[in-house]
Protein backbone atom coordinates (compact mmCIF):
# COMPACT_ATOMS: atom_id res chain seq x y z
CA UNK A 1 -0.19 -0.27 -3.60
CA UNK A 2 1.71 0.13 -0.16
CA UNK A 3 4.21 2.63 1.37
CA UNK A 4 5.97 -0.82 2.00
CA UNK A 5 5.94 -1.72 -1.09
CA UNK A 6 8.98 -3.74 -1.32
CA UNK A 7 8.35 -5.54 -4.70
CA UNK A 8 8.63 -3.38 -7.35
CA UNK A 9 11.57 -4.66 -9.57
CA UNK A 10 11.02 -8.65 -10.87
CA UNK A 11 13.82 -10.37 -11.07
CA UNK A 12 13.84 -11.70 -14.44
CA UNK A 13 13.28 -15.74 -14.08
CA UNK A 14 16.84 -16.50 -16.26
CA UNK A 15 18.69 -14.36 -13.88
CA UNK A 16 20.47 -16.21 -10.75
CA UNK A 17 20.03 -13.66 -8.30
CA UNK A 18 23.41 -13.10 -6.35
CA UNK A 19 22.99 -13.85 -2.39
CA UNK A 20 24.90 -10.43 -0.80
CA UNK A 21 24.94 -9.82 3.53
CA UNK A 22 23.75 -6.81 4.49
CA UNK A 23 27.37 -4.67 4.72
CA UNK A 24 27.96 -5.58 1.15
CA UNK A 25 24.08 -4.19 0.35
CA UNK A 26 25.45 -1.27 2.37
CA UNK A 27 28.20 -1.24 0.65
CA UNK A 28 26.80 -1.69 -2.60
CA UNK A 29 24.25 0.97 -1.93
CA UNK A 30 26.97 3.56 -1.26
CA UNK A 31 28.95 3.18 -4.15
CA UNK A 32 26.42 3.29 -6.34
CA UNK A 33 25.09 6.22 -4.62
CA UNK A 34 28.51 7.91 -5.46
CA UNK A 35 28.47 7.34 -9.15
CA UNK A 36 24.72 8.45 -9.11
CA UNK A 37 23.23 4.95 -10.59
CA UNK A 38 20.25 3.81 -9.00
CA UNK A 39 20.73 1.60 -5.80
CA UNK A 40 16.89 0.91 -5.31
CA UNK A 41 16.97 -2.94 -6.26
CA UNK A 42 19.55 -3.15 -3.38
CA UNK A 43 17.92 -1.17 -0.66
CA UNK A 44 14.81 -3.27 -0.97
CA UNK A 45 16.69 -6.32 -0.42
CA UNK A 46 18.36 -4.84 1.83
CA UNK A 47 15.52 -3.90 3.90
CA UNK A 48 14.11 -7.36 3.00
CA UNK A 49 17.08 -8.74 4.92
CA UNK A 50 16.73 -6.40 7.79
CA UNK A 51 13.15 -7.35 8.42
CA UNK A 52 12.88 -10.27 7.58
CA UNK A 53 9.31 -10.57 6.27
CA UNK A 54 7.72 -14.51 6.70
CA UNK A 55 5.07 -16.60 6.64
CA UNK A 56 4.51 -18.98 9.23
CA UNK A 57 2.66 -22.08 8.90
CA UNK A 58 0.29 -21.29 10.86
CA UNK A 59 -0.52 -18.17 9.03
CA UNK A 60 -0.93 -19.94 5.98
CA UNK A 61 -3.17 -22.69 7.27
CA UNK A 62 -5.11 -19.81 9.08
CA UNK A 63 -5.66 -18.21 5.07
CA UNK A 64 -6.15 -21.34 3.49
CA UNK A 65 -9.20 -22.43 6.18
CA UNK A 66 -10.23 -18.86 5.74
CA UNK A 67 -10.39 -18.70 2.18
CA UNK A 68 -11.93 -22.21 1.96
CA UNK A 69 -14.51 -20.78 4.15
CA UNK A 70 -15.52 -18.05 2.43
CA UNK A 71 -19.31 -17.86 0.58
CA UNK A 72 -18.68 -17.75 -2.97
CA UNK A 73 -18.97 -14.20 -4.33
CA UNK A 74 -18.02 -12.46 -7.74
CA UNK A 75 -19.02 -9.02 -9.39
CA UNK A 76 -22.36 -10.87 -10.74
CA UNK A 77 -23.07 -12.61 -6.93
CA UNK A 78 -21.96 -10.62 -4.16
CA UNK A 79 -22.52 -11.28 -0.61
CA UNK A 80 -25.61 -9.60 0.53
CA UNK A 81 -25.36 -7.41 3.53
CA UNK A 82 -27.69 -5.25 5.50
CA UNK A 83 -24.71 -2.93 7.04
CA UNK A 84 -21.35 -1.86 5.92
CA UNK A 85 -20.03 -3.12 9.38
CA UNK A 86 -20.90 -7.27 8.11
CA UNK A 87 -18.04 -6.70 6.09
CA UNK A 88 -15.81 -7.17 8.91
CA UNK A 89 -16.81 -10.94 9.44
CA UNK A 90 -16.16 -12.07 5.93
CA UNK A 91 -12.23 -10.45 6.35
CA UNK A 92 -9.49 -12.62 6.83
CA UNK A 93 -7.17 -12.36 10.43
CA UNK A 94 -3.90 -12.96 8.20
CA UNK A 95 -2.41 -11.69 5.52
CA UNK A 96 -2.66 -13.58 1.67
CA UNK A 97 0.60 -15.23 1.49
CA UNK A 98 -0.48 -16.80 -1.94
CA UNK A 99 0.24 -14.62 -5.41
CA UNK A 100 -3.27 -15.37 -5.92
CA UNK A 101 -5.46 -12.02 -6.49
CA UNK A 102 -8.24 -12.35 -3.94
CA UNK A 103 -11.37 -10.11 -4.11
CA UNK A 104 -14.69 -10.11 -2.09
CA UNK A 105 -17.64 -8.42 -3.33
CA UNK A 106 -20.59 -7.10 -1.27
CA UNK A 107 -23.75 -5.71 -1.88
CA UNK A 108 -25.67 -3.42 0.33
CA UNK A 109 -29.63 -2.54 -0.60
CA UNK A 110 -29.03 1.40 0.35
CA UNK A 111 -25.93 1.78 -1.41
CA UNK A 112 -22.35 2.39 0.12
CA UNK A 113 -21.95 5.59 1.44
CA UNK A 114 -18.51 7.48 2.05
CA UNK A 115 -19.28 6.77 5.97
CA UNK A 116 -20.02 3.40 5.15
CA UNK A 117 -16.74 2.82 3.19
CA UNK A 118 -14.92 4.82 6.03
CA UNK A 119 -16.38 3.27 8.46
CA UNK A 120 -14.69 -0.33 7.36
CA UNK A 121 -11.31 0.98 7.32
CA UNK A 122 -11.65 2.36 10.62
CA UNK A 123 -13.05 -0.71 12.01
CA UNK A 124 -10.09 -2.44 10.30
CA UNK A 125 -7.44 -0.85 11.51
CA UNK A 126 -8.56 -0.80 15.57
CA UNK A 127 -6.67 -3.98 15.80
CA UNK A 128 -3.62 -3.10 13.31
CA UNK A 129 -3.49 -5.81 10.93
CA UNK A 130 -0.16 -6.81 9.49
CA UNK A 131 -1.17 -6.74 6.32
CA UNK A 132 -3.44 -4.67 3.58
CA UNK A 133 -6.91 -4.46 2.20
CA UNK A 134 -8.50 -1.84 -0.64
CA UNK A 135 -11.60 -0.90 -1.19
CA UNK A 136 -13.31 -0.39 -5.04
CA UNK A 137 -16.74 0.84 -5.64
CA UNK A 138 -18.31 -0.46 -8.88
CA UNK A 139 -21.71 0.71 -8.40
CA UNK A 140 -23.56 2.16 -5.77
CA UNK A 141 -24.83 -0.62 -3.92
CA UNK A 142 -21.31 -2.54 -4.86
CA UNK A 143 -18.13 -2.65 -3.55
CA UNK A 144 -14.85 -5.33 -3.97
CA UNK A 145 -12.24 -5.71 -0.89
CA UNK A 146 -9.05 -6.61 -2.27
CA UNK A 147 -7.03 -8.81 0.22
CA UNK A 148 -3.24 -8.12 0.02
CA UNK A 149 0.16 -9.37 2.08
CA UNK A 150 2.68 -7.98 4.33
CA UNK A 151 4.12 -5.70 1.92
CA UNK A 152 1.57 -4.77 -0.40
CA UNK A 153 -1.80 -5.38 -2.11
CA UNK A 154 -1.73 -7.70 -5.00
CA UNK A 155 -5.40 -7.81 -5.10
CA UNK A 156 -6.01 -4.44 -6.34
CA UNK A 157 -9.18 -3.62 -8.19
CA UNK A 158 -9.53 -0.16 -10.29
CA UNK A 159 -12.46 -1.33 -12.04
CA UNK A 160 -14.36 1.36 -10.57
CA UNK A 161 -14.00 4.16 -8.24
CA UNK A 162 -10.77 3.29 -5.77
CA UNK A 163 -11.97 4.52 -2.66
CA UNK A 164 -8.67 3.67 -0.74
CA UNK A 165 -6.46 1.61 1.09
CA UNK A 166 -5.42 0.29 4.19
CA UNK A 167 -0.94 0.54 4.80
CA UNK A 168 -0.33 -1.55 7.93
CA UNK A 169 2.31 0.11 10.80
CA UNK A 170 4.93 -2.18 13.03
CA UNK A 171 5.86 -4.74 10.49
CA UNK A 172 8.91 -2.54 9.75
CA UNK A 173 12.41 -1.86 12.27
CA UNK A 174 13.11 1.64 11.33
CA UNK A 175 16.73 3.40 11.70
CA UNK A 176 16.78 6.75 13.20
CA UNK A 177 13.20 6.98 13.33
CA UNK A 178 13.73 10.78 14.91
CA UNK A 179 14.66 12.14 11.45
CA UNK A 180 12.40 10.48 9.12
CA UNK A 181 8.79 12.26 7.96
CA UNK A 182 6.18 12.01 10.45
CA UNK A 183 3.65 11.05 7.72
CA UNK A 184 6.09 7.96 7.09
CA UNK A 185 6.18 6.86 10.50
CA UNK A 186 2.24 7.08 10.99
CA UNK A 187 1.96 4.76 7.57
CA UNK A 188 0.36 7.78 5.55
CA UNK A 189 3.10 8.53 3.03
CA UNK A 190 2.36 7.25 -0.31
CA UNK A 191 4.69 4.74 -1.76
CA UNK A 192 5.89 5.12 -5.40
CA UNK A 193 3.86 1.96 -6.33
CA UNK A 194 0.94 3.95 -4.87
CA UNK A 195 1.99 7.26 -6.67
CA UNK A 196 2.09 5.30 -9.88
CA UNK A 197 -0.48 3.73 -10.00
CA UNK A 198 -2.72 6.71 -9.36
CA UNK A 199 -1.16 8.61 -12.59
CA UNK A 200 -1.54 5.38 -14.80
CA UNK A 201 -5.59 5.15 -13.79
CA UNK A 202 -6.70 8.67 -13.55
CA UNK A 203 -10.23 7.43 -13.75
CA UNK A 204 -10.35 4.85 -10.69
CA UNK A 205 -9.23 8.13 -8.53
CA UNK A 206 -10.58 11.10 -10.09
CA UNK A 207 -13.02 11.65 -7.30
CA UNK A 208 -10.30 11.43 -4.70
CA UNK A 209 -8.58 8.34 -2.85
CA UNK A 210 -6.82 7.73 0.99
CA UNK A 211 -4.80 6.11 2.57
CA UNK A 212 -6.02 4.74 5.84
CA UNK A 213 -3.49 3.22 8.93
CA UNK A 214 -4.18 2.58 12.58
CA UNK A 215 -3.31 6.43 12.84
CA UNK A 216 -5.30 8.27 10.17
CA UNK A 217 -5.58 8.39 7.06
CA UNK A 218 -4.85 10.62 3.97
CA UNK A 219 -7.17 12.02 1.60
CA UNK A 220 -4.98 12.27 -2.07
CA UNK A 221 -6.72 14.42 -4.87
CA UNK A 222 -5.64 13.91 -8.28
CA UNK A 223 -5.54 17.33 -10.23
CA UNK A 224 -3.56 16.46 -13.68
CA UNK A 225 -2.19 13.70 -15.95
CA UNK A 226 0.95 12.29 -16.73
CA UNK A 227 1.95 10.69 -20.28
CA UNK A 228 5.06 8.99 -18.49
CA UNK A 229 3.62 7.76 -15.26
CA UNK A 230 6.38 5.28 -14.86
CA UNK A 231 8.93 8.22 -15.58
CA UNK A 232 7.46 10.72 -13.28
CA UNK A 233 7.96 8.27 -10.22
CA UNK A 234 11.51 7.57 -10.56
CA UNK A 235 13.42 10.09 -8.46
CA UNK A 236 10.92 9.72 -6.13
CA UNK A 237 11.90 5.87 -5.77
CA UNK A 238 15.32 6.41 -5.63
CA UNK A 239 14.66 8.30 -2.10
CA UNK A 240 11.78 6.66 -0.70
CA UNK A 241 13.44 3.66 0.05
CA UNK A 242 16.15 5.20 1.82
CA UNK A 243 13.45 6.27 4.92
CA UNK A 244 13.53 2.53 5.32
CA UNK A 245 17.08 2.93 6.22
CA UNK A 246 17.24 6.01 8.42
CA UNK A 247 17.81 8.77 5.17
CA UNK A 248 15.48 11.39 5.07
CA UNK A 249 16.91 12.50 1.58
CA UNK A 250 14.06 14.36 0.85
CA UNK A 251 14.67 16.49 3.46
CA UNK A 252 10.75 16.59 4.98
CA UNK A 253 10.32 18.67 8.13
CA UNK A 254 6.51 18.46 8.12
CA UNK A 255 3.09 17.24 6.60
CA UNK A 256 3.16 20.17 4.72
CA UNK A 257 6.66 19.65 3.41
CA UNK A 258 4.50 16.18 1.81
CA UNK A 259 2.32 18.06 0.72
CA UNK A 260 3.89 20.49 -0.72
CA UNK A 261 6.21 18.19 -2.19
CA UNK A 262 3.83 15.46 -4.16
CA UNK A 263 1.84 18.79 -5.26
CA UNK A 264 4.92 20.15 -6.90
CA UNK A 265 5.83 16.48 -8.74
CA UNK A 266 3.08 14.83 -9.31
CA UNK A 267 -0.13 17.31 -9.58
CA UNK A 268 -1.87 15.51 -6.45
CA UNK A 269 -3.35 17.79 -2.81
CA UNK A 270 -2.67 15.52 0.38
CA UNK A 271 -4.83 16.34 3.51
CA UNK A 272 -3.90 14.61 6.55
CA UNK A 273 -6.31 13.42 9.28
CA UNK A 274 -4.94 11.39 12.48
CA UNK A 275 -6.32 10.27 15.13
């Protein structure tokens, strides 16, 4: 779950996916914004075009030593630790360019405590990594750290309590940054994947979740629950993807606007904290 979360229509494998340059995505995107049928599949490959999102070699040698590296660990066998701060040196430096789920689990005698999970993200984030990570507490003395990629986290874990996740800043060019939500820009607005899945597991969240970037984070409180999770999302889609593009469609002055906003729609209180 990422506020770039640029992958959230599959192609289906028989289709041949038509190769388009970015004025006929523009294009595209306009007309069917005209005739009011949903452009979103377009403005994410249209922002995939713009940004062009890679992996270099080097980045995936850099995972693949990492991950070969890497104690083995599971739910069952975690790696012992003595100090929520260890956690750091078992994390990768690059982002999981595989489609593999990857998961680390540690165990700390004392139990985790809500310092000791914040304290990981904000150690995380001094550096700004390019990519994302999620924390899940299964117990108290347990937590999993998902590792995701460049646009989102494919390692998610909601076995447990989802205590949050990390949305990476800079990887992005940004049009008319001036007029887009200040939440957006700092990496603290939640993306639709994020909304979503939040409604479809109640349970993993129910004690409260954030969102963590190099500039804050955001504390998101479920309050109710949605038979038609997928549904509920929808218009909310439609318009997020335009901030990519310059669009502030949803017409957000301020943090409260947010707020005020994802209270109204989806049942959920956001309190923002930057640093």
């Amino acid at each position: 779950m990422n506020p770039f979360e640029l992958k959230l229509i599959p192609q289906k494998p028989a289709e041949k996916k038509l190769e388009l340059s970015a004025d006929e995505l523009k294009k595209t995107i306009e007309l069917k914004g005209k005739s009011g049928e949903d452009a979103t599949a377009e403005k994410i490959e249209l922002i995939e075009k713009i940004n062009k999102i890679e992996y270099s070699p080097e980045e995936k040698e850099a995972f693949d030593n990492w991950k070969n590296e890497i104690p083995p660990n599971s739910k069952e066998r975690p790696i012992q630790i003595n100090g929520s701060q260890e956690v750091m040196a078992f994390l990768p430096e690059v982002s999981n360019y595989t489609e593999e789920r990857v998961n680390l689990f540690f165990s700390l005698p004392d139990g985790f405590l809500e310092d000791d999970l914040d304290r990981i993200f904000k150690l995380f984030s001094k550096t700004n990594p390019n990519f994302e990570i999620s924390i899940t507490q299964h117990a108290e003395g347990l937590i999993s750290v998902g590792i995701g990629d460049k646009d989102r986290n494919k390692s998610t874990n909601l076995d447990g309590r989802y205590y949050g996740h990390y949305h990476p800043t800079g990887n992005f060019v940004l049009e008319k940054p001036e007029e887009l939500p200040h939440s957006f820009l700092l990496g603290l607005l939640p993306s639709p994947g994020d909304i979503r899945g939040f409604l479809k597991h109640p349970d993993a969240v129910k004690e409260g979740t954030r969102i963590y970037s190099k500039n804050g984070y955001v504390l998101i409180a479920p309050r109710g629950k949605f038979d038609n999770p997928d549904e509920i999302v929808e218009e909310y889609k439609r318009m997020y993807f335009d901030l990519f593009l310059g669009a502030n469609k949803f017409g957000f002055q301020s943090d409260e606007d947010v707020a005020r906003y994802v209270q109204e729609h989806f049942q959920m209180d956001l309190q923002f904290e930057t640093y």
